[in-house]
PDB file of N, CA and C in Angstrom:
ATOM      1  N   UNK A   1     -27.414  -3.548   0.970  1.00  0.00           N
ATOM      2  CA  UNK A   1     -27.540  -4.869   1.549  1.00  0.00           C
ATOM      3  C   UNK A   1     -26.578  -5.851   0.883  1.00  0.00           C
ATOM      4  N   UNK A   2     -26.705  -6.003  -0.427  1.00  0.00           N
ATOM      5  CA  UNK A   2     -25.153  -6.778  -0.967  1.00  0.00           C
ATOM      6  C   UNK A   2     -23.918  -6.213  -0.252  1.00  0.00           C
ATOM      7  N   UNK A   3     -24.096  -5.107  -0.831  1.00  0.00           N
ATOM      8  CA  UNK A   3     -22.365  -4.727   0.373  1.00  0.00           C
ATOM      9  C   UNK A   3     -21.867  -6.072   1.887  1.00  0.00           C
ATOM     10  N   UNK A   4     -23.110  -5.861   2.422  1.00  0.00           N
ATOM     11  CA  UNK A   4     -22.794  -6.109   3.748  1.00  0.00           C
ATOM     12  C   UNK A   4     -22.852  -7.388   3.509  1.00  0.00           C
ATOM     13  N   UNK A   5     -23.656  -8.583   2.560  1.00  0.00           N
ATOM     14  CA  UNK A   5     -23.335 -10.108   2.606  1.00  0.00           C
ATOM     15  C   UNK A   5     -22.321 -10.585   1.714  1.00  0.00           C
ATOM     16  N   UNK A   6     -22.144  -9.844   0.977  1.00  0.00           N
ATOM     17  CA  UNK A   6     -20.273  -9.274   0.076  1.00  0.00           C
ATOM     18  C   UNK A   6     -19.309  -9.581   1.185  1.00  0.00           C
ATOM     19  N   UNK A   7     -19.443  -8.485   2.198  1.00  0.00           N
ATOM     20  CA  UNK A   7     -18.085  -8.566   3.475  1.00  0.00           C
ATOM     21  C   UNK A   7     -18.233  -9.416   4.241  1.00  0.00           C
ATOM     22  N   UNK A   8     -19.827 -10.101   4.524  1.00  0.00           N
ATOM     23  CA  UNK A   8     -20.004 -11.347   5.142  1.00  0.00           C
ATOM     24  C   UNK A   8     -19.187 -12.653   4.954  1.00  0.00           C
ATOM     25  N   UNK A   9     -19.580 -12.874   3.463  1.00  0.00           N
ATOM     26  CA  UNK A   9     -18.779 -13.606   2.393  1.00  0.00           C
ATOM     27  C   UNK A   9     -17.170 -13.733   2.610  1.00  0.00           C
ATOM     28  N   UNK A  10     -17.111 -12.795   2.274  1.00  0.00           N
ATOM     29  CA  UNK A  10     -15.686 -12.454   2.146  1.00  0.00           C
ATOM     30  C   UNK A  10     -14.643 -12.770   3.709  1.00  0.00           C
ATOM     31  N   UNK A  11     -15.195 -11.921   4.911  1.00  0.00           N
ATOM     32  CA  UNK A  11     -14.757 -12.189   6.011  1.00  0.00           C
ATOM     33  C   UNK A  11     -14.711 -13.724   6.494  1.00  0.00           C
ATOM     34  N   UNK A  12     -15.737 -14.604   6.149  1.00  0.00           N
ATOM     35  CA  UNK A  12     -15.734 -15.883   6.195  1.00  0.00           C
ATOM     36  C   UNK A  12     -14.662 -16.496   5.586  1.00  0.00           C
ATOM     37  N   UNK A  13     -14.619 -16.122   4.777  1.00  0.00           N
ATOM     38  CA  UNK A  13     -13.516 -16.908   3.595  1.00  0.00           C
ATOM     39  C   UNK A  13     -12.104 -16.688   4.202  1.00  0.00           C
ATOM     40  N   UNK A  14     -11.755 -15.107   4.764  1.00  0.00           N
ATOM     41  CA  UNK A  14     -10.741 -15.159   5.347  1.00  0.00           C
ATOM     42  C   UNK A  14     -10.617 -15.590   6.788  1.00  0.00           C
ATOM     43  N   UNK A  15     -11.392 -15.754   7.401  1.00  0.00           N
ATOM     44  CA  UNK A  15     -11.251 -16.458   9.059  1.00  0.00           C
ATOM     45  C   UNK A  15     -11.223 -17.810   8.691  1.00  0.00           C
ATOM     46  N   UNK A  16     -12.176 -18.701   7.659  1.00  0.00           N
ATOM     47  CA  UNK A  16     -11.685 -19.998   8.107  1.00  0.00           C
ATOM     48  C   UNK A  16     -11.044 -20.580   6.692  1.00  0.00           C
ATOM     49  N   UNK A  17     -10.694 -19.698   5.696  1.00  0.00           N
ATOM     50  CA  UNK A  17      -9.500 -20.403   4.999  1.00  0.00           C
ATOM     51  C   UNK A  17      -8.492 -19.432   4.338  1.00  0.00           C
ATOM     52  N   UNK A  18      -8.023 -18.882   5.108  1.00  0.00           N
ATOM     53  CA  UNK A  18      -6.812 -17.932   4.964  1.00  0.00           C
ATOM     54  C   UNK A  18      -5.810 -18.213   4.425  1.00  0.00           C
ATOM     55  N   UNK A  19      -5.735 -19.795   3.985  1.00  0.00           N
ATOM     56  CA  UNK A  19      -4.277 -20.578   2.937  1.00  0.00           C
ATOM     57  C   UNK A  19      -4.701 -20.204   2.087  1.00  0.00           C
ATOM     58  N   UNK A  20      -6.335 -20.269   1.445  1.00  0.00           N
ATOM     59  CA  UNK A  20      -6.431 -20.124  -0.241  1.00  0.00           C
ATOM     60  C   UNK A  20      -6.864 -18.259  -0.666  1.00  0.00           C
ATOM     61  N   UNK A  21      -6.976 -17.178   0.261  1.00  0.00           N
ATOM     62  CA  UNK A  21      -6.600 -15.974   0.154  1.00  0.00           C
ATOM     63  C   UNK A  21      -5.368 -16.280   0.086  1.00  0.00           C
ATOM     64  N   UNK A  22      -4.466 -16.430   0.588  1.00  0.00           N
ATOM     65  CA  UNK A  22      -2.885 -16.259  -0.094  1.00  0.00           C
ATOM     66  C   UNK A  22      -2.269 -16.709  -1.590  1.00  0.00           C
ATOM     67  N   UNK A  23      -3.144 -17.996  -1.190  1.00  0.00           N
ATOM     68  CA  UNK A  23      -3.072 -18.875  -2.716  1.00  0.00           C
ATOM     69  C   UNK A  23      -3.036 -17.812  -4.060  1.00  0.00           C
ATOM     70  N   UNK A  24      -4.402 -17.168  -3.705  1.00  0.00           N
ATOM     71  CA  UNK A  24      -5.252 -16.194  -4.975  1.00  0.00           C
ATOM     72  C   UNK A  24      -3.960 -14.885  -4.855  1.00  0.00           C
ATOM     73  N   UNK A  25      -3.428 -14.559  -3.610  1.00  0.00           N
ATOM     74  CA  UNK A  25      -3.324 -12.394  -3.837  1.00  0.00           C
ATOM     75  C   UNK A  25      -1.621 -12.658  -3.594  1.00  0.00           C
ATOM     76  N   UNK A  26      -1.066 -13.829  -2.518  1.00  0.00           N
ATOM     77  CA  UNK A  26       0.236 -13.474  -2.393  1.00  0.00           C
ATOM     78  C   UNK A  26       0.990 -14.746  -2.965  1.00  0.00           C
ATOM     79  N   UNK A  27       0.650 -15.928  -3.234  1.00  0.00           N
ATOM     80  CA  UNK A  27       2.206 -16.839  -3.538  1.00  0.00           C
ATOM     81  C   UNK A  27       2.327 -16.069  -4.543  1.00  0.00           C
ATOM     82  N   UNK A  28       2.318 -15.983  -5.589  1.00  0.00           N
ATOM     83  CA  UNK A  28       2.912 -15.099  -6.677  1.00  0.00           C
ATOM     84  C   UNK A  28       3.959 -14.387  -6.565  1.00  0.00           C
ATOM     85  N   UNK A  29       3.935 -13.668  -5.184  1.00  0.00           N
ATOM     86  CA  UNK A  29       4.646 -12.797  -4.829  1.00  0.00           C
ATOM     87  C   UNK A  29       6.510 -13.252  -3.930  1.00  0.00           C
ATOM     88  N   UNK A  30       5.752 -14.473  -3.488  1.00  0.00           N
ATOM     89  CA  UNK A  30       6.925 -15.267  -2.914  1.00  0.00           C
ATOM     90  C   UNK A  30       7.870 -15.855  -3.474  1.00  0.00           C
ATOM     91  N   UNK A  31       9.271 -16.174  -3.112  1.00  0.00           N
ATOM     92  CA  UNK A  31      10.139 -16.596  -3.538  1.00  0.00           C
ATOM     93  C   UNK A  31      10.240 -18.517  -3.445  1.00  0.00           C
ATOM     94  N   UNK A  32       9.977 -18.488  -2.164  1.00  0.00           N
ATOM     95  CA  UNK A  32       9.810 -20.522  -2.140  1.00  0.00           C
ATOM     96  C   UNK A  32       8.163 -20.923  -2.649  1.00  0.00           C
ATOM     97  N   UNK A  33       7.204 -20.052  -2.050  1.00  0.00           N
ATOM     98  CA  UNK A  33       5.788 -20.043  -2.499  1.00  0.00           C
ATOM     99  C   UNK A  33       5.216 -21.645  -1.807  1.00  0.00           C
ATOM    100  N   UNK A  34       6.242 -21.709  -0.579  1.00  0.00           N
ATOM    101  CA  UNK A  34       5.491 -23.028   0.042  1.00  0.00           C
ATOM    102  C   UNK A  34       4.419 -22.908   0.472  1.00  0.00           C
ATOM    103  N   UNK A  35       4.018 -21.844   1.570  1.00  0.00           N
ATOM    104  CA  UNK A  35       2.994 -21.962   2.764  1.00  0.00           C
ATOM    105  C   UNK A  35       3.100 -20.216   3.258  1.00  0.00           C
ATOM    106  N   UNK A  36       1.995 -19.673   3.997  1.00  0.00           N
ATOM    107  CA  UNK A  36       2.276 -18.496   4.770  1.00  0.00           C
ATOM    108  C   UNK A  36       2.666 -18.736   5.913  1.00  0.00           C
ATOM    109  N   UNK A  37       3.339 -17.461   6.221  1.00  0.00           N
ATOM    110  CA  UNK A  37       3.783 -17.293   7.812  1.00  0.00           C
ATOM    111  C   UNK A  37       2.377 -17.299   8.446  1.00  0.00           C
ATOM    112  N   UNK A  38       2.977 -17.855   9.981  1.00  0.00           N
ATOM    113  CA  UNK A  38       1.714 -17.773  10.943  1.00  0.00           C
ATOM    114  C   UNK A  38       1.464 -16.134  11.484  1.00  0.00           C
ATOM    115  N   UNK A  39       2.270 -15.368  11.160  1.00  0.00           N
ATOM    116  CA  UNK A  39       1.648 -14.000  11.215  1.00  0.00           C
ATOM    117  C   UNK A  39       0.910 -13.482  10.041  1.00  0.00           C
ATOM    118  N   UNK A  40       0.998 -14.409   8.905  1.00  0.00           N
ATOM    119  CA  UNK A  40      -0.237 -13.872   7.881  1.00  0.00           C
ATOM    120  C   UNK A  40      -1.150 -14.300   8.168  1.00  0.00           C
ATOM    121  N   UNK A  41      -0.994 -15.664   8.810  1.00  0.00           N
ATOM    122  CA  UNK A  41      -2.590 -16.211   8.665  1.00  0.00           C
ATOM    123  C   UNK A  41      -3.300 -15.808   9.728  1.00  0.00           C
ATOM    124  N   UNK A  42      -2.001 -14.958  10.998  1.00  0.00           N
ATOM    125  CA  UNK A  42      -3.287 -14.872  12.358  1.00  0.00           C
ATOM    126  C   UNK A  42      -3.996 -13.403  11.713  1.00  0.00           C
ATOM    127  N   UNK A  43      -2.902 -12.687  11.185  1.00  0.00           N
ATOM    128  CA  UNK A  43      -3.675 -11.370  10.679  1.00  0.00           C
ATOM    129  C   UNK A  43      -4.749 -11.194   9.675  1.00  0.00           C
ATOM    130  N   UNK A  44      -4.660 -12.718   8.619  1.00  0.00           N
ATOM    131  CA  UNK A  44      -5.551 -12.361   7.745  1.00  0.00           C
ATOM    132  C   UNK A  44      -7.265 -13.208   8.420  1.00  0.00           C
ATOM    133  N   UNK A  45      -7.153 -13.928   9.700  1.00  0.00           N
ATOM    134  CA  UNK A  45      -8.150 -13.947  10.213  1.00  0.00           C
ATOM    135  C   UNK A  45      -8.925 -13.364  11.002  1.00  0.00           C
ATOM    136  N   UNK A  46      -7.960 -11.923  11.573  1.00  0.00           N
ATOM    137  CA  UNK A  46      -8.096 -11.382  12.142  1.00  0.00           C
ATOM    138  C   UNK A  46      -8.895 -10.284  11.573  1.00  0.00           C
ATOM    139  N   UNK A  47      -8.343  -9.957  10.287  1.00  0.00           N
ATOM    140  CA  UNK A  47      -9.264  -9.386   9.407  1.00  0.00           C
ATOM    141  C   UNK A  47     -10.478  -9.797   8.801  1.00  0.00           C
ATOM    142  N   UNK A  48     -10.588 -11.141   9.216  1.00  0.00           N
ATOM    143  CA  UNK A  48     -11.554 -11.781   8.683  1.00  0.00           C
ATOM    144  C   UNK A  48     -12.352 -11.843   9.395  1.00  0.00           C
ATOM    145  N   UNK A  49     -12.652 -12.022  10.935  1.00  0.00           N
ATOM    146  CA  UNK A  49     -13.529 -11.317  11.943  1.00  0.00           C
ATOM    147  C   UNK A  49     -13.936 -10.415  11.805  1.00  0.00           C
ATOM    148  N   UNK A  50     -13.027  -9.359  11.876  1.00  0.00           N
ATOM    149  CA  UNK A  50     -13.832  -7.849  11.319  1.00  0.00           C
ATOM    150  C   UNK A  50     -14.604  -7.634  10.445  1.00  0.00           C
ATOM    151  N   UNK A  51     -14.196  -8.239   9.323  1.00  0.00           N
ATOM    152  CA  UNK A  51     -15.402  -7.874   7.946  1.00  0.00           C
ATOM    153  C   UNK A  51     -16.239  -8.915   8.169  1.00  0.00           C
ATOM    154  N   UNK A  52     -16.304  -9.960   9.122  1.00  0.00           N
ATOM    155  CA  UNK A  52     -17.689 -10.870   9.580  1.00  0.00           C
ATOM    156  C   UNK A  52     -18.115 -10.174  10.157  1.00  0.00           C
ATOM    157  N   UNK A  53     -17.875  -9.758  11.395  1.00  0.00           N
ATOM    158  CA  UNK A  53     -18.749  -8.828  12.394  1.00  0.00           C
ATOM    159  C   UNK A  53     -19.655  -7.670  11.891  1.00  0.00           C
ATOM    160  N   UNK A  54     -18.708  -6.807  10.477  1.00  0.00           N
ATOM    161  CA  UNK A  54     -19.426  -5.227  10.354  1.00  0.00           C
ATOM    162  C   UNK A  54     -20.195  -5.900   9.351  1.00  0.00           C
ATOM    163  N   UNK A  55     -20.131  -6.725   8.373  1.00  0.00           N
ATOM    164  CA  UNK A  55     -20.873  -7.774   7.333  1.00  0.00           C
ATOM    165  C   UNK A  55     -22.645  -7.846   8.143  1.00  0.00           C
ATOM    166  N   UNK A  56     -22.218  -8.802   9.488  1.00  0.00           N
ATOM    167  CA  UNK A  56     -23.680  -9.472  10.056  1.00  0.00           C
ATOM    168  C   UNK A  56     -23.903  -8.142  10.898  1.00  0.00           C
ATOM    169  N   UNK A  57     -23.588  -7.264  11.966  1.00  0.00           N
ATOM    170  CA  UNK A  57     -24.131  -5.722  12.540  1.00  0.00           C
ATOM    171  C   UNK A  57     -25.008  -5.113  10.820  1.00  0.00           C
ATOM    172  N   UNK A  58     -23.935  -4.887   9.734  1.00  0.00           N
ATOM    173  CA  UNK A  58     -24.735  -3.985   8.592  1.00  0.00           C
ATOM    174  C   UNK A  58     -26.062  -4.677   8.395  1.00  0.00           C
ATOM    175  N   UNK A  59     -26.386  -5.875   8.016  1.00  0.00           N
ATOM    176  CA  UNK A  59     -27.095  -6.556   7.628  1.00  0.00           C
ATOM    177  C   UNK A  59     -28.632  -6.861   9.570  1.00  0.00           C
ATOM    178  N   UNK A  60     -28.061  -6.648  10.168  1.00  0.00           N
ATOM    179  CA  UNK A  60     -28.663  -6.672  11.556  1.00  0.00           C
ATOM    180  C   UNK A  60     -29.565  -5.357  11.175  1.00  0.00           C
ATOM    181  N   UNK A  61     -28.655  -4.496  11.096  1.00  0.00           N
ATOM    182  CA  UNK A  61     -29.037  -2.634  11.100  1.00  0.00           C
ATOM    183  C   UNK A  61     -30.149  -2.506  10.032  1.00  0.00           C
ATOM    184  N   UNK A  62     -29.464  -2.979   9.001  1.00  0.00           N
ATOM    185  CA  UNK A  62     -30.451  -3.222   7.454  1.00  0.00           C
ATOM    186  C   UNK A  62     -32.123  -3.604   8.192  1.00  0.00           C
ATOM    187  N   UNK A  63     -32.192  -4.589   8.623  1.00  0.00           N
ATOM    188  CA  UNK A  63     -33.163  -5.462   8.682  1.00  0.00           C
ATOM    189  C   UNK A  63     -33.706  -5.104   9.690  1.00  0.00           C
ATOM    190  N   UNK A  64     -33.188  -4.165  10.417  1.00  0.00           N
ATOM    191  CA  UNK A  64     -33.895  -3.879  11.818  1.00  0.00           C
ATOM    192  C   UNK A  64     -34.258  -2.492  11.344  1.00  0.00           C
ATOM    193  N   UNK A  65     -34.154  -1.694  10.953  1.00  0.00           N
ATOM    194  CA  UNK A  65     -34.410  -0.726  10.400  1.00  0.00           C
ATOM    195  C   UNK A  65     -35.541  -0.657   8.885  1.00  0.00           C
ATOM    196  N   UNK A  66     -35.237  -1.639   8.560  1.00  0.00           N
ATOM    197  CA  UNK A  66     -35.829  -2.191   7.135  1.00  0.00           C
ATOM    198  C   UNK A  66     -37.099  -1.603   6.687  1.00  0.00           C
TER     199      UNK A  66
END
């Protein structure tokens, strides 16, 4: 059950603030380290749906099963 409000967590964080995941894992990595591309941020929300969705289904399953 942590697992799944872990990826809850987490998926949230990347769908609605996907500047400060970059902040934390990639400016470091950048050379100007202004801002992300809009293909990081559509992908890293995109990923961030996903681990919301299997996050609240695990936690659905958990509790319905419980």
């Amino acid at each position: 059950m942590i697992l799944f409000i872990f990826l809850t967590m987490v998926g949230m964080l990347l769908l609605f603030k996907p500047v400060w995941f970059w902040e934390i894992t990639e400016r470091w990595k950048s050379r100007d380290a202004s801002e992300p591309s809009d293909l990081y941020l559509w992908n890293t929300r995109i990923g961030g749906l996903i681990c919301t969705i299997i996050g609240i289904a695990g936690l659905i399953v958990y509790f319905w099963n419980g």
